[in-house]
N, C-alpha and C. Protein backbone atom coordinates (compact mmCIF):
# COMPACT_ATOMS: atom_id res chain seq x y z
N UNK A 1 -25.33 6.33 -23.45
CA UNK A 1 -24.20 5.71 -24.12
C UNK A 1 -23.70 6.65 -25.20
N UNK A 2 -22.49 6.97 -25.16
CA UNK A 2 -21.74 7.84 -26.20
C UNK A 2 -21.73 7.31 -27.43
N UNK A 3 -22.07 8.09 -28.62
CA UNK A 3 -21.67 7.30 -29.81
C UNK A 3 -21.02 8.68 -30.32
N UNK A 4 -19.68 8.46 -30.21
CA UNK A 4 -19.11 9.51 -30.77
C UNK A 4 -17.71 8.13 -32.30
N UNK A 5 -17.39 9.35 -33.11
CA UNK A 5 -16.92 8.36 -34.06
C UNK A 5 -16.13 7.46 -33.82
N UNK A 6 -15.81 6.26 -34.30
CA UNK A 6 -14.75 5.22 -33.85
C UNK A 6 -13.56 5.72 -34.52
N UNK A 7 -12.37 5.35 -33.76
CA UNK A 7 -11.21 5.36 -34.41
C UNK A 7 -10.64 4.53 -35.39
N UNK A 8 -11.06 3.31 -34.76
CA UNK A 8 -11.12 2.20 -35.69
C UNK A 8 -11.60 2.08 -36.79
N UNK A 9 -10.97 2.31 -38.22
CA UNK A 9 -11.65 2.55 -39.64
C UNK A 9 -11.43 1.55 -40.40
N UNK A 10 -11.11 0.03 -39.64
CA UNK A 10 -11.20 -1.14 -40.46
C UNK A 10 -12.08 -1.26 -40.67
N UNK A 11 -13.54 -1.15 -40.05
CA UNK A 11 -14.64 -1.75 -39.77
C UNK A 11 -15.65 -0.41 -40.06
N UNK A 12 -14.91 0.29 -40.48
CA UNK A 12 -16.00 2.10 -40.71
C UNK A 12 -17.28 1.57 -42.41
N UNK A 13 -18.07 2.09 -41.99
CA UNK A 13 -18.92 2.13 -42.74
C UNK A 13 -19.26 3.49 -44.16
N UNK A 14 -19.13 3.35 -45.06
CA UNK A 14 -18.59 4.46 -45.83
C UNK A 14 -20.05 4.62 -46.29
N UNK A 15 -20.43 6.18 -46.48
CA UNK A 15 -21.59 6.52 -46.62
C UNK A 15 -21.02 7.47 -48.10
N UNK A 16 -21.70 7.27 -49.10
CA UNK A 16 -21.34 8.26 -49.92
C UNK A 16 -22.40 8.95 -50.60
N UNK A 17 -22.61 10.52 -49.99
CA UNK A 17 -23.57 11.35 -49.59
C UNK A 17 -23.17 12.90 -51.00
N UNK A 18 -24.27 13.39 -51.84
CA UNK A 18 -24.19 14.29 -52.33
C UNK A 18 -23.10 15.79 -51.63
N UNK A 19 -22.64 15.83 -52.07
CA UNK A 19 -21.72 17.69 -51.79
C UNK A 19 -22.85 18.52 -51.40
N UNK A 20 -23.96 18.63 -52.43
CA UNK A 20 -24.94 19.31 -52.12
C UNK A 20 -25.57 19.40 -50.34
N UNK A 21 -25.66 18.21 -49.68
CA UNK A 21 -26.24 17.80 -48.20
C UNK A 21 -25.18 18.16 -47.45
N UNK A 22 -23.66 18.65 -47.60
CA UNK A 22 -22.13 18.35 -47.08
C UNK A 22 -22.92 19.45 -45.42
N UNK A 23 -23.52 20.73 -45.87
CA UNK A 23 -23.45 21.44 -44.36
C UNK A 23 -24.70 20.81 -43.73
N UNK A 24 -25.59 20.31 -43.82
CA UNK A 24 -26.54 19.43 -43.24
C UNK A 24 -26.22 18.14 -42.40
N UNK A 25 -25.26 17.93 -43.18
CA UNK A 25 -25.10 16.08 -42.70
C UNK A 25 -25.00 15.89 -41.42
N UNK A 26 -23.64 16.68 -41.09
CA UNK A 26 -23.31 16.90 -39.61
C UNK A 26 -24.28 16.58 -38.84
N UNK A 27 -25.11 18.04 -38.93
CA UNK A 27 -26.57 17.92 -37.91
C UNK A 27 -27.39 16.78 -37.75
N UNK A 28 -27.50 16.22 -39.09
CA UNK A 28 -28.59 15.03 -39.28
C UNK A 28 -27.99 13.70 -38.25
N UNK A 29 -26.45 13.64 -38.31
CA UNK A 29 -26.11 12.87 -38.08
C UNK A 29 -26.08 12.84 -36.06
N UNK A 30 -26.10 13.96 -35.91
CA UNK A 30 -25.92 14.73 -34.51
C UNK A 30 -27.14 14.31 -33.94
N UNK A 31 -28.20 14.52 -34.20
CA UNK A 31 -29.58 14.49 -33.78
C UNK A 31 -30.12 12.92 -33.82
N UNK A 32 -29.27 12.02 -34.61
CA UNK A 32 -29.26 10.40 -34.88
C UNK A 32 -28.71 10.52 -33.36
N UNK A 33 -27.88 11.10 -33.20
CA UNK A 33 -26.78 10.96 -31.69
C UNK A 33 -27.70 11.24 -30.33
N UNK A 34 -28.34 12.27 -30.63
CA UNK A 34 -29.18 12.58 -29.47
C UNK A 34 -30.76 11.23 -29.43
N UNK A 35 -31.28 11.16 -30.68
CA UNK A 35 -31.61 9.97 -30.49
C UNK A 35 -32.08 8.95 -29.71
N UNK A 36 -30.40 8.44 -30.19
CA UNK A 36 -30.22 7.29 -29.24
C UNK A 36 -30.75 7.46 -27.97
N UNK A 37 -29.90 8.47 -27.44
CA UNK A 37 -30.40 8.67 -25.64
C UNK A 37 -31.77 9.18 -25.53
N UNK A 38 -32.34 9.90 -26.29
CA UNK A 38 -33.92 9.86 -25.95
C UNK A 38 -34.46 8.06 -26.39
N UNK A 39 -33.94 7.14 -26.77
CA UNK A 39 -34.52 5.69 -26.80
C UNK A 39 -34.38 5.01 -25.96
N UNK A 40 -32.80 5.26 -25.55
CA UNK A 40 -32.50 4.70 -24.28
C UNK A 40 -33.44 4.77 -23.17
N UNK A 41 -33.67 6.32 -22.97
CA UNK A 41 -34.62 6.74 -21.98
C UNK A 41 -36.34 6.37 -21.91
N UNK A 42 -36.55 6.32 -23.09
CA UNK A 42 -37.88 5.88 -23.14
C UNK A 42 -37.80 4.38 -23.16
N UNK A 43 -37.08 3.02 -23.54
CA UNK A 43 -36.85 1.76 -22.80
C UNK A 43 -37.17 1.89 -22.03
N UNK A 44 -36.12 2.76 -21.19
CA UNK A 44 -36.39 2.35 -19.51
C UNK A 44 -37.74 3.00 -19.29
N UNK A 45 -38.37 3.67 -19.48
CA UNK A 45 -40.03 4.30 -19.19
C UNK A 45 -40.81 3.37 -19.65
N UNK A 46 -40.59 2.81 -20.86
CA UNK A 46 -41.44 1.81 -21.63
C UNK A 46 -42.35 2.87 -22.61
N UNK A 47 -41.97 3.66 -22.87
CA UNK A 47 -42.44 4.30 -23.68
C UNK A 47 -42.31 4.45 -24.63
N UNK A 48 -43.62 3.79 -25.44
CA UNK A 48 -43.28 3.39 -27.10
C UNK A 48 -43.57 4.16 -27.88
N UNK A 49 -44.52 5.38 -27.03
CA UNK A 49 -45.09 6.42 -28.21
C UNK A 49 -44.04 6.65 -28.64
N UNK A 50 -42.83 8.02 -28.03
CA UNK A 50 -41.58 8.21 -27.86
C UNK A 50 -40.74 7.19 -29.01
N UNK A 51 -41.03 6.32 -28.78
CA UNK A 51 -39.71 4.98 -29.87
C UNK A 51 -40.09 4.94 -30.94
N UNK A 52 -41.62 4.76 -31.38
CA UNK A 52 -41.96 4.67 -32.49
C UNK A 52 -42.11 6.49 -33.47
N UNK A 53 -42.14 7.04 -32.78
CA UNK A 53 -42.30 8.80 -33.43
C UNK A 53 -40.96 8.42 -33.45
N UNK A 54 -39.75 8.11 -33.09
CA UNK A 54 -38.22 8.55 -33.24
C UNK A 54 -38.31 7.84 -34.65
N UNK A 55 -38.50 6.88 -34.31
CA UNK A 55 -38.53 5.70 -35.78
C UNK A 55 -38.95 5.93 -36.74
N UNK A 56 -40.04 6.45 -36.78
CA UNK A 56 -41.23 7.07 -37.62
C UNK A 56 -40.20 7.95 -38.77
N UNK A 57 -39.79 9.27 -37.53
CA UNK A 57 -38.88 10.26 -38.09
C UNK A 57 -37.95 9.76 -39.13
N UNK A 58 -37.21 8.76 -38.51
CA UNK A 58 -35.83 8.27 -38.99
C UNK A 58 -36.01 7.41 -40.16
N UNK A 59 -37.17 6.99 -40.14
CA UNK A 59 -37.60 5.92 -41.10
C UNK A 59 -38.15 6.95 -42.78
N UNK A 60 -38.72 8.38 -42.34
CA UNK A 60 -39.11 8.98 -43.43
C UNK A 60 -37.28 9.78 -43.73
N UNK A 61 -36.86 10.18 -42.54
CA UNK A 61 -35.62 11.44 -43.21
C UNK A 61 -34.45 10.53 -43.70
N UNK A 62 -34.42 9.44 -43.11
CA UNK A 62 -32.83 9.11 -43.77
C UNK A 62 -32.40 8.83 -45.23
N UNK A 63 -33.31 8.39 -45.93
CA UNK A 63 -32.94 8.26 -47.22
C UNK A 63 -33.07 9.65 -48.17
N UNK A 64 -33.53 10.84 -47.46
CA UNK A 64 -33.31 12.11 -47.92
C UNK A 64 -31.87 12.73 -47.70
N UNK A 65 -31.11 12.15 -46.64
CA UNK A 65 -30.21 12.71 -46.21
C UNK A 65 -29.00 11.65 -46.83
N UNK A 66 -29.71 10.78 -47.39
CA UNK A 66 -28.68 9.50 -47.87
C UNK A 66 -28.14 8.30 -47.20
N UNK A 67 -28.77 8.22 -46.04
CA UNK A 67 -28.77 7.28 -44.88
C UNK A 67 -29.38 5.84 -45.26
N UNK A 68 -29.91 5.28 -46.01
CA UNK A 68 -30.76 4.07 -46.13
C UNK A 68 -30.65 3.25 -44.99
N UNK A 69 -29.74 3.09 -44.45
CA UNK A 69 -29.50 2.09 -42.98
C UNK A 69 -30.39 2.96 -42.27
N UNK A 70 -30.38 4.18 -41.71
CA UNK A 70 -31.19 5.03 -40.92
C UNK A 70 -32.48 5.19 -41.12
N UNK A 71 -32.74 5.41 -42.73
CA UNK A 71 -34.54 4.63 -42.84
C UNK A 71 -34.80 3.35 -42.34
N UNK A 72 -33.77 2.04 -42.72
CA UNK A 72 -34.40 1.10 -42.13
C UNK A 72 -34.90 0.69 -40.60
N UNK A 73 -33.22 1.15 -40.15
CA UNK A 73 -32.97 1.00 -38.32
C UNK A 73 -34.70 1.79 -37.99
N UNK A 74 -35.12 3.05 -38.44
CA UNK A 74 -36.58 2.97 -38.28
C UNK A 74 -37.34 2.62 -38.38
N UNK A 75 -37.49 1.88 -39.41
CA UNK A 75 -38.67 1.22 -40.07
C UNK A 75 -38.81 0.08 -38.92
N UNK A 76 -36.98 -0.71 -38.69
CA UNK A 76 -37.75 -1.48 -38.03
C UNK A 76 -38.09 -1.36 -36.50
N UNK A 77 -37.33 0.22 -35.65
CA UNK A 77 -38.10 0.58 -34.91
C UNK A 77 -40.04 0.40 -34.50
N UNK A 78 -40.50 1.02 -35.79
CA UNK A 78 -41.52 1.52 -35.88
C UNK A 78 -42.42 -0.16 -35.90
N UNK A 79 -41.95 -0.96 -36.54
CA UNK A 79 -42.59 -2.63 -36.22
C UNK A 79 -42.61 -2.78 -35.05
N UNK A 80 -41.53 -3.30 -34.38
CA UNK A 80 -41.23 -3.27 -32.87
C UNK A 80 -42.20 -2.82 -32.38
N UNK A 81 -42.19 -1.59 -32.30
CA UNK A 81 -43.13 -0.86 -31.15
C UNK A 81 -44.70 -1.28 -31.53
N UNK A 82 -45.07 -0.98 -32.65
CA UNK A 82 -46.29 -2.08 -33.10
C UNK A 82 -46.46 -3.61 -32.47
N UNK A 83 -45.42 -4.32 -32.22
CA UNK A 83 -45.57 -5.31 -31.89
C UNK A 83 -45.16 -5.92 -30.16
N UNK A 84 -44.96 -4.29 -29.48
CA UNK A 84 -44.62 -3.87 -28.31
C UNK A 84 -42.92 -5.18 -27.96
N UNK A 85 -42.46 -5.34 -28.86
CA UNK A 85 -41.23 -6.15 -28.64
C UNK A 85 -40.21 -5.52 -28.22
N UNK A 86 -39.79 -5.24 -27.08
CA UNK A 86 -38.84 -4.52 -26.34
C UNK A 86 -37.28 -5.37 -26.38
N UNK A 87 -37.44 -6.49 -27.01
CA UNK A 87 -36.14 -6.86 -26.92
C UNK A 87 -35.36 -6.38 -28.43
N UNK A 88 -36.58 -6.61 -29.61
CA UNK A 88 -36.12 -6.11 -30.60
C UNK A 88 -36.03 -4.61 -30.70
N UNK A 89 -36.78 -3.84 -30.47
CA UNK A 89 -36.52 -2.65 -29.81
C UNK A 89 -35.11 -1.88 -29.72
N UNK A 90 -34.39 -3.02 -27.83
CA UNK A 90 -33.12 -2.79 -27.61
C UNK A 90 -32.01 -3.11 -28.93
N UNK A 91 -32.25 -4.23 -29.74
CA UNK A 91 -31.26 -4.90 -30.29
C UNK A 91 -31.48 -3.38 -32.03
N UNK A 92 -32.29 -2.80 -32.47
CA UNK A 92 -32.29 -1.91 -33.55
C UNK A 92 -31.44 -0.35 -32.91
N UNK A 93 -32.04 -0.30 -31.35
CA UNK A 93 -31.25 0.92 -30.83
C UNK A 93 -29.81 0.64 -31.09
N UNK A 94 -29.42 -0.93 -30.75
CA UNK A 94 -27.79 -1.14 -30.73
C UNK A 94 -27.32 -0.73 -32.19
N UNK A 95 -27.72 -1.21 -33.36
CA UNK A 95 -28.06 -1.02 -34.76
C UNK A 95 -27.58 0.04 -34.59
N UNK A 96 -28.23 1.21 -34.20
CA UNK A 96 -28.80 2.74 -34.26
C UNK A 96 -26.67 3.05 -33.39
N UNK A 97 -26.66 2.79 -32.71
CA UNK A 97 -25.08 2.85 -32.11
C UNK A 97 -23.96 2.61 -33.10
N UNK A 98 -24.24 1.30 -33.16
CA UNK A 98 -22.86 0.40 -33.76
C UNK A 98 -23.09 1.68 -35.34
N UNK A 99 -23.66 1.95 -36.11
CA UNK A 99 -24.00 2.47 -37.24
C UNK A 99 -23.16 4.35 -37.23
N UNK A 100 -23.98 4.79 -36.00
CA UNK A 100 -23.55 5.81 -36.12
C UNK A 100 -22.15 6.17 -35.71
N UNK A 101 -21.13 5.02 -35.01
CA UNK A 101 -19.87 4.64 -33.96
C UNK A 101 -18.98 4.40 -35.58
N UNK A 102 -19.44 4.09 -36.67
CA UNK A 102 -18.66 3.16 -37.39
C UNK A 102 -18.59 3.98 -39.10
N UNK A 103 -20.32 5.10 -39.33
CA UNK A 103 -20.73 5.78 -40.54
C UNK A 103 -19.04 6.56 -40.83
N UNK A 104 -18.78 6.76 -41.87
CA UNK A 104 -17.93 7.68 -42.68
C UNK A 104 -18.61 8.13 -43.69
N UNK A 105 -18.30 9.47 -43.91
CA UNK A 105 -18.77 10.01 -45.13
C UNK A 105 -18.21 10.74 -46.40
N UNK A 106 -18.48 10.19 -47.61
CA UNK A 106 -17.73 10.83 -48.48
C UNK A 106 -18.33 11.18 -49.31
N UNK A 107 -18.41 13.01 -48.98
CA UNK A 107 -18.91 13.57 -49.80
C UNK A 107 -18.75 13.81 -51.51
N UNK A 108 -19.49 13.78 -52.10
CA UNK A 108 -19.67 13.47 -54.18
C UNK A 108 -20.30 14.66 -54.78
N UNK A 109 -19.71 15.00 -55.87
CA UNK A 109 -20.20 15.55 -56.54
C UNK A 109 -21.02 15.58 -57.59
């Protein structure tokens, strides 16, 4: 599933991220993108090691990068898979979509 940015900026989510992170973000945000489809893929395998290490990740880097939604969407990855709940699982990956389909960023000095 593509999560490339929405056009739609009624509903955009405004992230307001240090100047300092401005050539990083991109990437951070890119690799949220790739992500997804490695979660997708491990759903369908059932593979939770895979879901919970993504989560894990996302749950320690995002609030370095200024993400707090992206720590959480891991955190609560990383329950899920503890609690092998594959429906909650699917419904934090959607999280993990709708979030990155909707993030804006405005970089601060």
């Amino acid at each position: 599933m593509a999560t490339k940015p929405n056009a739609n900026t009624s509903h955009a989510l405004i992230a307001h991220i240090s100047q300092d992170l401005e050539a990083i973000v991109p990437g951070f945000l890119d690799n949220r993108r790739r992500d997804v489809q490695r979660l997708e893929a491990a759903l369908e395998q059932h593979d939770l090691k895979t879901i919970e290490l993504i989560g894990h990740r996302m749950n320690g880097d995002g609030g370095g990068y200024g993400f707090s939604a992206i720590s959480a969407i891991g955190a609560a990855l990383e329950q899920a898979t503890a609690r092998k709940d594959l429906v909650a699982i699917r419904r934090h990956t959607a999280e993990l979509i709708d979030f990155l389909a909707r993030v804006r960023v405005v970089y601060q000095r």
